[in-house]
ModelCIF file with pLDDT and N, C-alpha, C, O atoms, coordinates in Angstrom:
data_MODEL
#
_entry.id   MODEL 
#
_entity.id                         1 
_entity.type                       polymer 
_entity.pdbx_number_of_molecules   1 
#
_entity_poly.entity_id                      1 
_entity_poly.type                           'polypeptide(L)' 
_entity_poly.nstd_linkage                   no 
_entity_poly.nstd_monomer                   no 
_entity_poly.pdbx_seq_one_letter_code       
;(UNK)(UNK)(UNK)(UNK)(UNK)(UNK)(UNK)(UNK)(UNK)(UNK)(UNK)(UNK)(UNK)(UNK)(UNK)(UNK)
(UNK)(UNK)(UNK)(UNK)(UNK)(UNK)(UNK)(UNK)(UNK)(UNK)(UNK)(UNK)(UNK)(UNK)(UNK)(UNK)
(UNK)(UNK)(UNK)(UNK)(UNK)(UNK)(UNK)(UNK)(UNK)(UNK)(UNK)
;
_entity_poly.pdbx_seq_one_letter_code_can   XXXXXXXXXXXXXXXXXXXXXXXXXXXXXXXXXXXXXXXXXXX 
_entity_poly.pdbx_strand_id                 A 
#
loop_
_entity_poly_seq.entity_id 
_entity_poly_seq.num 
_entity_poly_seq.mon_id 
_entity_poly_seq.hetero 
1 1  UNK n 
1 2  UNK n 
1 3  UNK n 
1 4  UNK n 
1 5  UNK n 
1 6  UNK n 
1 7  UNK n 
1 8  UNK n 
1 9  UNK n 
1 10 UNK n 
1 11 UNK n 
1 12 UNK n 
1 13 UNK n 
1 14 UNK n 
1 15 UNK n 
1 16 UNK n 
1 17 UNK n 
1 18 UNK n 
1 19 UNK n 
1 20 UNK n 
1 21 UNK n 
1 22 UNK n 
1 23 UNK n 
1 24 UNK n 
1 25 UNK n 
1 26 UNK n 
1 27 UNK n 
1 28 UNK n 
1 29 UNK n 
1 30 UNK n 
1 31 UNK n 
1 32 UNK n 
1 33 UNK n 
1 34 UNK n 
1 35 UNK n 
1 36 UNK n 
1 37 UNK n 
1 38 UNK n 
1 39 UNK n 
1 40 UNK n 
1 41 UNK n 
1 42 UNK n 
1 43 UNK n 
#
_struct_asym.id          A 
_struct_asym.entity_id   1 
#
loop_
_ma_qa_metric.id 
_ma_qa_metric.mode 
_ma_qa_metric.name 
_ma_qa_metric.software_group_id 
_ma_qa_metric.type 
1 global pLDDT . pLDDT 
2 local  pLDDT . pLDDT 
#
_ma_qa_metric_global.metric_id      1 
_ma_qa_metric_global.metric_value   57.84 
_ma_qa_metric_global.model_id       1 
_ma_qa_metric_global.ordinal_id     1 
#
loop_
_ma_qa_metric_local.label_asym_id 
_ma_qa_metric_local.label_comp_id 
_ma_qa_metric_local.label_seq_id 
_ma_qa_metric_local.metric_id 
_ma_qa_metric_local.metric_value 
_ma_qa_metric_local.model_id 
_ma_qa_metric_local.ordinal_id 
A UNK 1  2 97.00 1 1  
A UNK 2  2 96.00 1 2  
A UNK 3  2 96.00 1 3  
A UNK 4  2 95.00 1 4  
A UNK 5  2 95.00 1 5  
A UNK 6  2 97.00 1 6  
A UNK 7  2 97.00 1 7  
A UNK 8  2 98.00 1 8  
A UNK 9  2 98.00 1 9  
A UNK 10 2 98.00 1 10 
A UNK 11 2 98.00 1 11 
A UNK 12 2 98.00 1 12 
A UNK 13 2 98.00 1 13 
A UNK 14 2 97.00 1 14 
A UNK 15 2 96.00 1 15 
A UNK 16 2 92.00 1 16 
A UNK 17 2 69.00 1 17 
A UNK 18 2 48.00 1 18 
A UNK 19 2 42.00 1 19 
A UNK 20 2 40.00 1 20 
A UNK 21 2 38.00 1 21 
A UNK 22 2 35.00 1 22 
A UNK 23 2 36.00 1 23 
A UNK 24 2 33.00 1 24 
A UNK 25 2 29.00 1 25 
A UNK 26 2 29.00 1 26 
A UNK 27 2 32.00 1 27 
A UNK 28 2 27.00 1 28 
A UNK 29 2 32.00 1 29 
A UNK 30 2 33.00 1 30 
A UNK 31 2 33.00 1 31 
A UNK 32 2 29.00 1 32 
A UNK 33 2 31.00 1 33 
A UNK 34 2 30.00 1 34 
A UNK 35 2 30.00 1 35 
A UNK 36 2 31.00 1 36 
A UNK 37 2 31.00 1 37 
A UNK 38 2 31.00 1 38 
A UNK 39 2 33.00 1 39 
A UNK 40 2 34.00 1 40 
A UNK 41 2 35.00 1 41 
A UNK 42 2 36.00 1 42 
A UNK 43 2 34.00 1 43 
#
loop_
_atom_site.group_PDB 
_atom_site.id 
_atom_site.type_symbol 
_atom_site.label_atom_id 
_atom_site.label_alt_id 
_atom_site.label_comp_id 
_atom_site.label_asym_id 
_atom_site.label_entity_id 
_atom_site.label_seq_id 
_atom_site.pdbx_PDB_ins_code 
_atom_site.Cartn_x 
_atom_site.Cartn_y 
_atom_site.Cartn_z 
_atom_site.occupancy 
_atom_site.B_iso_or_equiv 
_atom_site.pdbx_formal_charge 
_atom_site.auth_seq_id 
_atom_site.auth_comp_id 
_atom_site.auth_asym_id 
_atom_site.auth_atom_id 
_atom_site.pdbx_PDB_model_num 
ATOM 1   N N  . UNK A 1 1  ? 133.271 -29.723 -104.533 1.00 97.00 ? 1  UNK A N  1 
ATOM 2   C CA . UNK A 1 1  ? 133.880 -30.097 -103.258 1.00 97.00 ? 1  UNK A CA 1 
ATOM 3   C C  . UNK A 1 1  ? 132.904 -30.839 -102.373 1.00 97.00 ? 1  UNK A C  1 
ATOM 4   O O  . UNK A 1 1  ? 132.432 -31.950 -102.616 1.00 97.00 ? 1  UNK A O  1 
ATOM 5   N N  . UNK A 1 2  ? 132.664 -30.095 -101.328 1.00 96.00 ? 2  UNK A N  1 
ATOM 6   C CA . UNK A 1 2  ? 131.383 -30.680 -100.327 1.00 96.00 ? 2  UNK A CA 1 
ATOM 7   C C  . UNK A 1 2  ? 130.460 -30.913 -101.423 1.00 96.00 ? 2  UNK A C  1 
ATOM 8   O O  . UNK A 1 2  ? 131.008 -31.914 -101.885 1.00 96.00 ? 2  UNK A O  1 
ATOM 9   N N  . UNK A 1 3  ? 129.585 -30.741 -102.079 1.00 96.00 ? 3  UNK A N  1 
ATOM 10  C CA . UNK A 1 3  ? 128.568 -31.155 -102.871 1.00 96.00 ? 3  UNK A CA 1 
ATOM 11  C C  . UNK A 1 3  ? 129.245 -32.384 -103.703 1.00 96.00 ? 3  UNK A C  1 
ATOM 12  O O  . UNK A 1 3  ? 128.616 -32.326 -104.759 1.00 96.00 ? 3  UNK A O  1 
ATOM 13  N N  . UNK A 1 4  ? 130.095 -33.378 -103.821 1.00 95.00 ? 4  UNK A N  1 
ATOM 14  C CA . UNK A 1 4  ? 130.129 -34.334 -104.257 1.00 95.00 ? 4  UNK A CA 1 
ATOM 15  C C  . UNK A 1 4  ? 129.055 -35.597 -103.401 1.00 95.00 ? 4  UNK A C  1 
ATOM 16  O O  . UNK A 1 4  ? 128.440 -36.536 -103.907 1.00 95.00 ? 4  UNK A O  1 
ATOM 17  N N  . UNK A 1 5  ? 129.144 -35.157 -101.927 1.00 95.00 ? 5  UNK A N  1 
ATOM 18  C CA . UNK A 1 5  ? 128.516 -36.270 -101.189 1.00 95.00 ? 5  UNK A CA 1 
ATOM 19  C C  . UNK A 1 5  ? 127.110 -35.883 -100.948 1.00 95.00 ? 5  UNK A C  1 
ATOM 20  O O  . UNK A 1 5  ? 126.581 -36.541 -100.053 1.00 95.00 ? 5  UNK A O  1 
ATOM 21  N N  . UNK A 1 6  ? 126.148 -34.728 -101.674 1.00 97.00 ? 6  UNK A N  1 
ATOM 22  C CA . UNK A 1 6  ? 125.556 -34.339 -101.165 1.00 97.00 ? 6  UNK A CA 1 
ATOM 23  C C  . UNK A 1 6  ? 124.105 -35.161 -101.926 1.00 97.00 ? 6  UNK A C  1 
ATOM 24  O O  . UNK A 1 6  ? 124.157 -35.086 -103.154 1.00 97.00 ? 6  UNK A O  1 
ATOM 25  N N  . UNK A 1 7  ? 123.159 -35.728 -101.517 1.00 97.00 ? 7  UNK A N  1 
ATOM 26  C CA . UNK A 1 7  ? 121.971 -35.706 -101.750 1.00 97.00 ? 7  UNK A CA 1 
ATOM 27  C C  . UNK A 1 7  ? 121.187 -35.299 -102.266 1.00 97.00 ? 7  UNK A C  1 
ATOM 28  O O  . UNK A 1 7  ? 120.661 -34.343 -101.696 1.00 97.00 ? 7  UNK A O  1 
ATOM 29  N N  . UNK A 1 8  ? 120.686 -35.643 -103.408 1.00 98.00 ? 8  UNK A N  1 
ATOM 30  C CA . UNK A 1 8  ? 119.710 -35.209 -104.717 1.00 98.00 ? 8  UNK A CA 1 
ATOM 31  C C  . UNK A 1 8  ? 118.360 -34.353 -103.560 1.00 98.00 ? 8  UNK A C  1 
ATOM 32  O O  . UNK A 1 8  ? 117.938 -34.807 -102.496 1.00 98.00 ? 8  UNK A O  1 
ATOM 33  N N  . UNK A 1 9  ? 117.989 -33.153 -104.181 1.00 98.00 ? 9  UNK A N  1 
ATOM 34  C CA . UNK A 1 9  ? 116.934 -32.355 -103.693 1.00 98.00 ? 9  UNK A CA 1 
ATOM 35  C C  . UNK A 1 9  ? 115.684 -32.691 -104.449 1.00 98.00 ? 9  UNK A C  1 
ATOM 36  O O  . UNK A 1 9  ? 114.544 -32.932 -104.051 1.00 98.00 ? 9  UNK A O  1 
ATOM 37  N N  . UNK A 1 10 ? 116.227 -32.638 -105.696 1.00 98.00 ? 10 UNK A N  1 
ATOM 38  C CA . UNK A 1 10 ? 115.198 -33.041 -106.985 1.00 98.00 ? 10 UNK A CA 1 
ATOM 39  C C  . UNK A 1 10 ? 115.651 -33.194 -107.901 1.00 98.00 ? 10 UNK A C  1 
ATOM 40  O O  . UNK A 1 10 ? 116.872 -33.324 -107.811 1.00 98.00 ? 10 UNK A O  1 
ATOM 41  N N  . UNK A 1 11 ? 115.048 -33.286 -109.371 1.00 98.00 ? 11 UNK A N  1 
ATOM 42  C CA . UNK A 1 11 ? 115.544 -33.257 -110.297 1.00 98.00 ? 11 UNK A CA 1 
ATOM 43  C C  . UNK A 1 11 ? 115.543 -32.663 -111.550 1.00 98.00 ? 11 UNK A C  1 
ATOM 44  O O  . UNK A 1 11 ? 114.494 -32.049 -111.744 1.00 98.00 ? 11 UNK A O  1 
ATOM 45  N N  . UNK A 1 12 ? 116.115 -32.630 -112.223 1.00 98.00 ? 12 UNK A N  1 
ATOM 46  C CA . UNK A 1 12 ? 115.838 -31.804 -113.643 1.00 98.00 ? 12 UNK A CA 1 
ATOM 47  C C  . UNK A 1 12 ? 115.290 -33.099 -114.567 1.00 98.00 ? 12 UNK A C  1 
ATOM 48  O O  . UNK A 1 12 ? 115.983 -34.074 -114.858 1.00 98.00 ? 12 UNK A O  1 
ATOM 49  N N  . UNK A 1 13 ? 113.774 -32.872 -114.995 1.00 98.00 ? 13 UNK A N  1 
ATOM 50  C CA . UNK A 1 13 ? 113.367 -33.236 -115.543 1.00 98.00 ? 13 UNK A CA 1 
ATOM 51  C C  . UNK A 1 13 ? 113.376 -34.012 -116.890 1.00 98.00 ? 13 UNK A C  1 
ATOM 52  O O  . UNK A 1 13 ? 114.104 -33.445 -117.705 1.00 98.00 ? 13 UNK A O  1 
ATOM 53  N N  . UNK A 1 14 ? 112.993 -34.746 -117.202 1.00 97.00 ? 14 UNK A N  1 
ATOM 54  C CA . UNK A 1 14 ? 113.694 -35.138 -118.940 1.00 97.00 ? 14 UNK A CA 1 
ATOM 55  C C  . UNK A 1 14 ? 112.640 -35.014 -119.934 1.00 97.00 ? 14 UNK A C  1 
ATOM 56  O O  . UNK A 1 14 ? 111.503 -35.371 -119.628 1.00 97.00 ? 14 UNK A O  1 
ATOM 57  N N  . UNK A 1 15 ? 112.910 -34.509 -121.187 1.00 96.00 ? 15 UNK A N  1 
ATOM 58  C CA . UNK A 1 15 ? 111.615 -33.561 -121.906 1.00 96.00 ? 15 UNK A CA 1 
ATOM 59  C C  . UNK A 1 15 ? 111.031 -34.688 -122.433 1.00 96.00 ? 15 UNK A C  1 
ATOM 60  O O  . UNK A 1 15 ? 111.162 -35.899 -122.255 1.00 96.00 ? 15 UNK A O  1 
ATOM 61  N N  . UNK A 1 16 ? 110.374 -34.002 -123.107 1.00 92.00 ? 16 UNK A N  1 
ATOM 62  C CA . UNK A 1 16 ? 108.634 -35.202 -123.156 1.00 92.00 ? 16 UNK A CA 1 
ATOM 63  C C  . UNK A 1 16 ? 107.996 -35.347 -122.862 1.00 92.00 ? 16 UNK A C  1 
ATOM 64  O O  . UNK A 1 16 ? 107.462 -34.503 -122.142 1.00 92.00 ? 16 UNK A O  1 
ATOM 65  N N  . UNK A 1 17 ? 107.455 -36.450 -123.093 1.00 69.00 ? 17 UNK A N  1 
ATOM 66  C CA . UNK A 1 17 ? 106.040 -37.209 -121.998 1.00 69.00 ? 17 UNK A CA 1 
ATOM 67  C C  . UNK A 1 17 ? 105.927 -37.177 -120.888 1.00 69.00 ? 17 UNK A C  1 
ATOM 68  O O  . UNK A 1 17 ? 104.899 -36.967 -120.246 1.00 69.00 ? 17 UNK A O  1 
ATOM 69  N N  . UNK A 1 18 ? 107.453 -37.478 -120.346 1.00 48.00 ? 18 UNK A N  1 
ATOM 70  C CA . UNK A 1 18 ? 107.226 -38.010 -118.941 1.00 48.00 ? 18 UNK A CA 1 
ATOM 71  C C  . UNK A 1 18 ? 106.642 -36.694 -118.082 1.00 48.00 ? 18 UNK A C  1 
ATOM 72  O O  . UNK A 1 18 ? 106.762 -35.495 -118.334 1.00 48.00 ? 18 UNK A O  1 
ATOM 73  N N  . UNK A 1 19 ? 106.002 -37.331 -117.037 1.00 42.00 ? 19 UNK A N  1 
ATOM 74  C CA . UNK A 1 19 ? 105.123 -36.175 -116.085 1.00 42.00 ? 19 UNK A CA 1 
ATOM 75  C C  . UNK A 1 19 ? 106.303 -35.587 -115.503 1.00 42.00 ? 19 UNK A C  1 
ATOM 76  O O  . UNK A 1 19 ? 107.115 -36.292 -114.903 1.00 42.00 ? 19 UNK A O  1 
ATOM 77  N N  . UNK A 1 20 ? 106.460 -34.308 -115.643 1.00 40.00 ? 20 UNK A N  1 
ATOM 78  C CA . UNK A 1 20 ? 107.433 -33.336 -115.154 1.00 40.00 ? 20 UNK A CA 1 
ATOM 79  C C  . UNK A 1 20 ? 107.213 -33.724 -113.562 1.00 40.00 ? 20 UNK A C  1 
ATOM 80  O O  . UNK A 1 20 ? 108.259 -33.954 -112.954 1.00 40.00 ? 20 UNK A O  1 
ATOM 81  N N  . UNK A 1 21 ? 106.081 -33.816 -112.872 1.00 38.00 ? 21 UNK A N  1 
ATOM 82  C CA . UNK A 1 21 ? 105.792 -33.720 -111.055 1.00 38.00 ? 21 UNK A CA 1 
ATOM 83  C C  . UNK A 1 21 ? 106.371 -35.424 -110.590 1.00 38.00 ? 21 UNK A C  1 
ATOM 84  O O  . UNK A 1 21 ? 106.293 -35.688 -109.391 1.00 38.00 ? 21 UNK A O  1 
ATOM 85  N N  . UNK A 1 22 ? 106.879 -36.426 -111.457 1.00 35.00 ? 22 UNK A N  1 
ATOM 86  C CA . UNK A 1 22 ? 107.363 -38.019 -111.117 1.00 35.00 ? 22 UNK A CA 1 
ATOM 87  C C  . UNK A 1 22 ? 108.335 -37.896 -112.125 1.00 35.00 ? 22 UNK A C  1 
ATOM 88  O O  . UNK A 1 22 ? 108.413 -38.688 -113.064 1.00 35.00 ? 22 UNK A O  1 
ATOM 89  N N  . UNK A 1 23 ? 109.143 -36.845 -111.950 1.00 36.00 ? 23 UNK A N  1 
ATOM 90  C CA . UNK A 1 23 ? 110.659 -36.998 -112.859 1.00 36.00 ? 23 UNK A CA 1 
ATOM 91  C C  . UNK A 1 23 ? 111.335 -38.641 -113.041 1.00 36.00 ? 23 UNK A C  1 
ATOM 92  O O  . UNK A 1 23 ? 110.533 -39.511 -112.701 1.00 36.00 ? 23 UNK A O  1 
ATOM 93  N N  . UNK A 1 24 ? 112.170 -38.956 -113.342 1.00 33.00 ? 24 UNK A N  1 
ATOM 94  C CA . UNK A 1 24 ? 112.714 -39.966 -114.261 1.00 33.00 ? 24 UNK A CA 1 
ATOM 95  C C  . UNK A 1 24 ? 114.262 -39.988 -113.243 1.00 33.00 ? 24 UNK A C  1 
ATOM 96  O O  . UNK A 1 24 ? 114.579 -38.820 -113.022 1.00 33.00 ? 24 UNK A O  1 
ATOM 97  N N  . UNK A 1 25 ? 115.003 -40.729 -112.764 1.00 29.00 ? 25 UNK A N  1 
ATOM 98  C CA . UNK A 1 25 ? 115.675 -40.603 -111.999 1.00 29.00 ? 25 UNK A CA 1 
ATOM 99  C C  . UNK A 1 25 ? 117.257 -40.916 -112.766 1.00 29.00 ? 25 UNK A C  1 
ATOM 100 O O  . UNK A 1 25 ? 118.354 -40.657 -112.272 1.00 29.00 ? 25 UNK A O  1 
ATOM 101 N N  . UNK A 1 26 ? 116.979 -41.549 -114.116 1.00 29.00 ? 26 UNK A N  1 
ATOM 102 C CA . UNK A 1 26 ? 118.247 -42.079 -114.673 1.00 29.00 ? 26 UNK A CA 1 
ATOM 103 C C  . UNK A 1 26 ? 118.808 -40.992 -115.101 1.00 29.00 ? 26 UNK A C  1 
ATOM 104 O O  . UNK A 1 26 ? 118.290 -39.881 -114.996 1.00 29.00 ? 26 UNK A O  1 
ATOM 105 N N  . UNK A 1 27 ? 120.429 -41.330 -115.861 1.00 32.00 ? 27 UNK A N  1 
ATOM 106 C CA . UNK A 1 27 ? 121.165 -40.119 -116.643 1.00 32.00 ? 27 UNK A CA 1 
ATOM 107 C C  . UNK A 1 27 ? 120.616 -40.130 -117.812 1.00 32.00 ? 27 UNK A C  1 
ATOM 108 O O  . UNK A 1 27 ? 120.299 -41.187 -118.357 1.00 32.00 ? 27 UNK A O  1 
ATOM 109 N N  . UNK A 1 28 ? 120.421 -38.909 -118.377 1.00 27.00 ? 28 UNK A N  1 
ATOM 110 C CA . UNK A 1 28 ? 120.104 -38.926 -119.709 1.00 27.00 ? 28 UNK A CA 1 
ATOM 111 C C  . UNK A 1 28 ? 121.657 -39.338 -121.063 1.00 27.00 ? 28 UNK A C  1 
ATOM 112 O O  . UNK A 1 28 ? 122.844 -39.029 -121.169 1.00 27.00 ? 28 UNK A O  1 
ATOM 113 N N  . UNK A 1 29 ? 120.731 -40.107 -121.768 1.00 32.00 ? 29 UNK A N  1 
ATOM 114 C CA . UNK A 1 29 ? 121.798 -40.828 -122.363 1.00 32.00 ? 29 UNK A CA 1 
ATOM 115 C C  . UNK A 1 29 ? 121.962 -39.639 -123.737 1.00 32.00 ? 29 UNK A C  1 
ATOM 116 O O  . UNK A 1 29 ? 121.053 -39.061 -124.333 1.00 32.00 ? 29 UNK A O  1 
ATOM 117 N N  . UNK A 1 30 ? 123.618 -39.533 -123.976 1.00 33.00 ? 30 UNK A N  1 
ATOM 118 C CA . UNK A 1 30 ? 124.067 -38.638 -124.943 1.00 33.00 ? 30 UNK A CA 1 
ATOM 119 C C  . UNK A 1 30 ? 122.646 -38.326 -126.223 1.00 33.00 ? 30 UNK A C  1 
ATOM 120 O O  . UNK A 1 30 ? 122.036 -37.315 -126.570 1.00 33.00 ? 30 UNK A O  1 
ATOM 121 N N  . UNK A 1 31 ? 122.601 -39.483 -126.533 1.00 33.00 ? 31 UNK A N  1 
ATOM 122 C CA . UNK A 1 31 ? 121.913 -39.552 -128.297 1.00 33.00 ? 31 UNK A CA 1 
ATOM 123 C C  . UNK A 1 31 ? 120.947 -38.595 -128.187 1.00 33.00 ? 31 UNK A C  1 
ATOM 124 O O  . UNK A 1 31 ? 120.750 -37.664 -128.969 1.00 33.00 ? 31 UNK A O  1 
ATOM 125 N N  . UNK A 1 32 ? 120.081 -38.975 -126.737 1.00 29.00 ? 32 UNK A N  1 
ATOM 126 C CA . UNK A 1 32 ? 118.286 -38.951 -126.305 1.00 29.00 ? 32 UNK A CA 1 
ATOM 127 C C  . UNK A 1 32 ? 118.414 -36.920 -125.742 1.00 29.00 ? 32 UNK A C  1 
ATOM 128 O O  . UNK A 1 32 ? 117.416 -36.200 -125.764 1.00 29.00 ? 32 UNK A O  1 
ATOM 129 N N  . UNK A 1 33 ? 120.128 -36.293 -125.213 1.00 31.00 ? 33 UNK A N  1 
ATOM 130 C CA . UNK A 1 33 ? 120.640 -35.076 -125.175 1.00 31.00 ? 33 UNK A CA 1 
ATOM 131 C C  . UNK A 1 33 ? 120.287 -34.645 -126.606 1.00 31.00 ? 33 UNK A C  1 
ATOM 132 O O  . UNK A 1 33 ? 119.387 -33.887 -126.966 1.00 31.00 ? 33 UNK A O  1 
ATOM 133 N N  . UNK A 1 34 ? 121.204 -35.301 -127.343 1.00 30.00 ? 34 UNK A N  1 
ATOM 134 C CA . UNK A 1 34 ? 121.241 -34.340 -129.008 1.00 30.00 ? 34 UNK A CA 1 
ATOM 135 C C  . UNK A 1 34 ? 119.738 -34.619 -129.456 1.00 30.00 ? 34 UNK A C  1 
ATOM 136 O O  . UNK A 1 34 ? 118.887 -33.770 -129.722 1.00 30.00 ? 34 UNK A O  1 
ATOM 137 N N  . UNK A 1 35 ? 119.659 -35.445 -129.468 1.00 30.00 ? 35 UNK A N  1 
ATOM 138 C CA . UNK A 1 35 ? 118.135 -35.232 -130.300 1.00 30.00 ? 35 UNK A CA 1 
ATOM 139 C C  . UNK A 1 35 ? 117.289 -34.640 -129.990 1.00 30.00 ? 35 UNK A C  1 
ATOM 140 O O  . UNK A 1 35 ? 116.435 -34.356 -130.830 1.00 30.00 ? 35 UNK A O  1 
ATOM 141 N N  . UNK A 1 36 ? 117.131 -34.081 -128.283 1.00 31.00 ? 36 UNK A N  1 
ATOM 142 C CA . UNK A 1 36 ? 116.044 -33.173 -127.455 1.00 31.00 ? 36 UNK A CA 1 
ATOM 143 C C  . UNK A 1 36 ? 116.150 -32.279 -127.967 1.00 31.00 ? 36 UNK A C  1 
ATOM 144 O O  . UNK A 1 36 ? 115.127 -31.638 -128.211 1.00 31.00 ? 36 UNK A O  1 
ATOM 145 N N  . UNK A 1 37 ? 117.836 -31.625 -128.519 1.00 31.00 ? 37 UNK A N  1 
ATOM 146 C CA . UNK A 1 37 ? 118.070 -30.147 -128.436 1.00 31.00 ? 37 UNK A CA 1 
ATOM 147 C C  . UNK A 1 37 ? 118.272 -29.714 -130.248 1.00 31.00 ? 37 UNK A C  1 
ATOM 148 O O  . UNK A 1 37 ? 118.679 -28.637 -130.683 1.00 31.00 ? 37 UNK A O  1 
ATOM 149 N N  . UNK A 1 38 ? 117.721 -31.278 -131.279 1.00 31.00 ? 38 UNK A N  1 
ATOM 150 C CA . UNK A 1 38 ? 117.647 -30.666 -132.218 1.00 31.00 ? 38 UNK A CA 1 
ATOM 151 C C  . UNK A 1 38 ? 116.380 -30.650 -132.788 1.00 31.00 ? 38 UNK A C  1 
ATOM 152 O O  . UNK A 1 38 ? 116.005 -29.938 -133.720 1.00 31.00 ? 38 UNK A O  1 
ATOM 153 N N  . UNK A 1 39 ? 115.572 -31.708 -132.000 1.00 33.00 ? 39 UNK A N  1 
ATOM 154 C CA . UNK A 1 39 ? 113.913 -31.418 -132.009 1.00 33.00 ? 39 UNK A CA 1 
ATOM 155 C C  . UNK A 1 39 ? 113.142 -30.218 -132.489 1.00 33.00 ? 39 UNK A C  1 
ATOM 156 O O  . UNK A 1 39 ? 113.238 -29.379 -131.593 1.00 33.00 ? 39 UNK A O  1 
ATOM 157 N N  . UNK A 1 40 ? 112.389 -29.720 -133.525 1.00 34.00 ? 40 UNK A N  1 
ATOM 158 C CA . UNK A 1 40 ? 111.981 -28.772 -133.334 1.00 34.00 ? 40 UNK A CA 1 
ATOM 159 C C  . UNK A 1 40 ? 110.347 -28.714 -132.567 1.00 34.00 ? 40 UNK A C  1 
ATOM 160 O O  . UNK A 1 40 ? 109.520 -29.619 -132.682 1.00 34.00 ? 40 UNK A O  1 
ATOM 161 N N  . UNK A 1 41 ? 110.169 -27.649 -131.913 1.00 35.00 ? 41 UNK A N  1 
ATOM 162 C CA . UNK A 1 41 ? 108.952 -27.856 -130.725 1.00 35.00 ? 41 UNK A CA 1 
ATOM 163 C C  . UNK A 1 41 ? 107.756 -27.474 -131.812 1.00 35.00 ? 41 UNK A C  1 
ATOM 164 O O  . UNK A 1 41 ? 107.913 -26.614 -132.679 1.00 35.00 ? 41 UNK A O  1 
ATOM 165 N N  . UNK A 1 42 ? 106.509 -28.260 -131.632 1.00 36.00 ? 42 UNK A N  1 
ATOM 166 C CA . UNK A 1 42 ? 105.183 -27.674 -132.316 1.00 36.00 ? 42 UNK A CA 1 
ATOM 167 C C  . UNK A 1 42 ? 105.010 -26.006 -131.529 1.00 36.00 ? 42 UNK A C  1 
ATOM 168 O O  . UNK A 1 42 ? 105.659 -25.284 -130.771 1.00 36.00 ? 42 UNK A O  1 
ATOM 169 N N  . UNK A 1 43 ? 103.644 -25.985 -132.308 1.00 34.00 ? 43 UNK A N  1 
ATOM 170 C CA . UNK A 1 43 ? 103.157 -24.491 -131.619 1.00 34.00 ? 43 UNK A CA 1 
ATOM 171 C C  . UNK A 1 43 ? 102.896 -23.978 -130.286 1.00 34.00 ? 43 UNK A C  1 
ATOM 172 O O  . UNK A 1 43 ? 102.547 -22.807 -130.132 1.00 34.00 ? 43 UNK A O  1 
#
């Protein structure tokens, strides 16, 4: 409702490289979703 017009606070980060503290401001695109979440993480 009211939160449609509301103003980004911050953001949820996008995994990887990028420096978590200068987040990435775009949508994450479907493919770059599935492939994060079938990634398996090192140690």
């Amino acid at each position: 409702g009211a939160g449609r017009s509301a103003q980004p606070v911050g953001m949820l980060v996008e995994p990887g490289g990028t420096n978590g503290s200068r987040p990435t401001v775009s949508p994450v695109p479907e493919g770059r979703q599935a492939h994060a979440a079938t990634t398996p993480p090192g140690p």
